[in-house]
C-alpha atoms as a PDB file:
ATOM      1  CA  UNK A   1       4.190 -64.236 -63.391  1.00  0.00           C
ATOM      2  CA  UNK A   2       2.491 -63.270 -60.210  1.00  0.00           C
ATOM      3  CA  UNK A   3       0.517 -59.880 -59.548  1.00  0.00           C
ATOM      4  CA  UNK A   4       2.803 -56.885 -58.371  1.00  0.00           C
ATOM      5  CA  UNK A   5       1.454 -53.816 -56.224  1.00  0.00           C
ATOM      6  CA  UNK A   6       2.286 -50.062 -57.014  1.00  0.00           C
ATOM      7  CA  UNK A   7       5.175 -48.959 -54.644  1.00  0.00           C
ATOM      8  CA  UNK A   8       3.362 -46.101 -53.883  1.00  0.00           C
ATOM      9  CA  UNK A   9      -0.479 -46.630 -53.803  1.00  0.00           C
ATOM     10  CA  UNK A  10      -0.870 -50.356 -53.251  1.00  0.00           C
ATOM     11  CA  UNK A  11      -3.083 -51.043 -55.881  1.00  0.00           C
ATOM     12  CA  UNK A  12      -2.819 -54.655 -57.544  1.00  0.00           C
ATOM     13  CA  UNK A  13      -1.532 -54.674 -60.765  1.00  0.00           C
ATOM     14  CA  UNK A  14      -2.543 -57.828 -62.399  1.00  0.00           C
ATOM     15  CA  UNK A  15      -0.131 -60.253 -64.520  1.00  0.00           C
ATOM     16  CA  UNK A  16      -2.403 -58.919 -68.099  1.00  0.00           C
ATOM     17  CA  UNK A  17      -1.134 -55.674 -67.104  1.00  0.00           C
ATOM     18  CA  UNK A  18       1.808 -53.508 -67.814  1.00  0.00           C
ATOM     19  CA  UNK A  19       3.323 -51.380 -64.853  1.00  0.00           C
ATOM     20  CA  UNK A  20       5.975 -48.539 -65.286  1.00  0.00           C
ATOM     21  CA  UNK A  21       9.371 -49.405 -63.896  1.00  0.00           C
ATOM     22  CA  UNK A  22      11.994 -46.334 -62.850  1.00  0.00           C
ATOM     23  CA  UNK A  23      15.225 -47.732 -65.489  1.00  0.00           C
ATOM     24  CA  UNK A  24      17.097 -44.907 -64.361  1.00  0.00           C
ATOM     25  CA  UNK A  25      20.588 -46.307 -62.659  1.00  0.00           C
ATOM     26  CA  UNK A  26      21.126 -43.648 -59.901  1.00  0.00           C
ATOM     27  CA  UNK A  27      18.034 -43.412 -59.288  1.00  0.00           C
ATOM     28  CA  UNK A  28      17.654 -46.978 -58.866  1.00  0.00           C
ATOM     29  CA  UNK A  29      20.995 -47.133 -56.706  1.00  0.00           C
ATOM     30  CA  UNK A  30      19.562 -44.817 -54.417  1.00  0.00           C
ATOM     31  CA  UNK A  31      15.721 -45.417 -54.331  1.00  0.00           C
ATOM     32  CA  UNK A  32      15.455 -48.834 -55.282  1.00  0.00           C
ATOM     33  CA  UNK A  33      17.847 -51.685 -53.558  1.00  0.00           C
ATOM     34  CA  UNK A  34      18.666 -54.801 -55.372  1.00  0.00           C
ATOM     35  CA  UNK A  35      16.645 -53.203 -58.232  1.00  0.00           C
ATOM     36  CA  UNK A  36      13.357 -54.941 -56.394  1.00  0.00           C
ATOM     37  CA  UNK A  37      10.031 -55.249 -58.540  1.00  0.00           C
ATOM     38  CA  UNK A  38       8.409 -54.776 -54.985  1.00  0.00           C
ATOM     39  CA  UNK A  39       9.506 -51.217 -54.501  1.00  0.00           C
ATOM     40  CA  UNK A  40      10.204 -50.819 -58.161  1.00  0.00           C
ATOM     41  CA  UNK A  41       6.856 -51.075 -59.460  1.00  0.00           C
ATOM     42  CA  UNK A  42       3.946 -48.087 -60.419  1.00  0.00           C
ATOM     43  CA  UNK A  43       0.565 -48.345 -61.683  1.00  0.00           C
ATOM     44  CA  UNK A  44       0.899 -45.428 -63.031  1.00  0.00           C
ATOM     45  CA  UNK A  45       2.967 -42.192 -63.890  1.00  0.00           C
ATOM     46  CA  UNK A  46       1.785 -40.142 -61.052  1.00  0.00           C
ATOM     47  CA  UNK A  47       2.244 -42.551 -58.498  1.00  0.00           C
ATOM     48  CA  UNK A  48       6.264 -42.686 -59.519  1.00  0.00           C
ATOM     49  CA  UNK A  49       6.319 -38.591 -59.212  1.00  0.00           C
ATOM     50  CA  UNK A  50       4.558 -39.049 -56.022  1.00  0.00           C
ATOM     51  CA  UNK A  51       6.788 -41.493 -54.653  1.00  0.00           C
ATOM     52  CA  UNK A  52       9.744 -39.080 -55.631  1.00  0.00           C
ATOM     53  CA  UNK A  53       8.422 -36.631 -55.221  1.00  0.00           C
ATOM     54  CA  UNK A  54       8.469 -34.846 -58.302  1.00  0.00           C
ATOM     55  CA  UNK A  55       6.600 -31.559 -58.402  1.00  0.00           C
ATOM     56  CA  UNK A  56       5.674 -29.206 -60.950  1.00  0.00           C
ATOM     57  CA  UNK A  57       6.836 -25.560 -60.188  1.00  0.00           C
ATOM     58  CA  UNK A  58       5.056 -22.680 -62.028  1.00  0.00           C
ATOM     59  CA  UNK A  59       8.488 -20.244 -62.837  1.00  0.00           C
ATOM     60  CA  UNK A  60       5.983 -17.219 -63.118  1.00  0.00           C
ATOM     61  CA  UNK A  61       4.994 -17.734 -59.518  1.00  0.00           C
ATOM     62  CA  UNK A  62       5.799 -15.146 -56.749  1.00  0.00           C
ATOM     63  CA  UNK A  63       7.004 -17.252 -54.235  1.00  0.00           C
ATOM     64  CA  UNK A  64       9.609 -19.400 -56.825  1.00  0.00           C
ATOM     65  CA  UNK A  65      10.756 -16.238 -57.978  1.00  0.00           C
ATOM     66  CA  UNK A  66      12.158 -14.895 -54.273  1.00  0.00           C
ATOM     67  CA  UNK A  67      13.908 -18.586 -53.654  1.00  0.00           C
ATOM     68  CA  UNK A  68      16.183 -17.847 -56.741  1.00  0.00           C
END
């Protein structure tokens, strides 16, 4: 197995190591063609939220509460 790089980041992740893999079907329809490790492939959980953009939104904040 050879090394893979985080999507998002670049980092190496070796062949030892485990990586985290979206397994989600639309999402990897529409993110991900042909289901490629290359694009496919996070060394972590925050680099997958980065790369789609996940966000946290605080529901007590101000500015959340006037875009409802």
């Amino acid at each position: 197995m050879s090394n893979r790089y985080c999507a998002q980041c670049g980092e190496e992740i070796s062949s030892e190591k485990g990586y985290y893999k979206c397994l989600d079907n639309f999402l990897q329809i529409k993110y991900f063609e042909n289901d490629s490790d290359e694009l496919n492939c996070f060394c972590s959980q925050e680099c997958f939220c980065e790369f789609t953009s996940l966000e946290w939104l605080d529901t007590d904040d101000e500015d959340y509460s006037r875009n409802l």
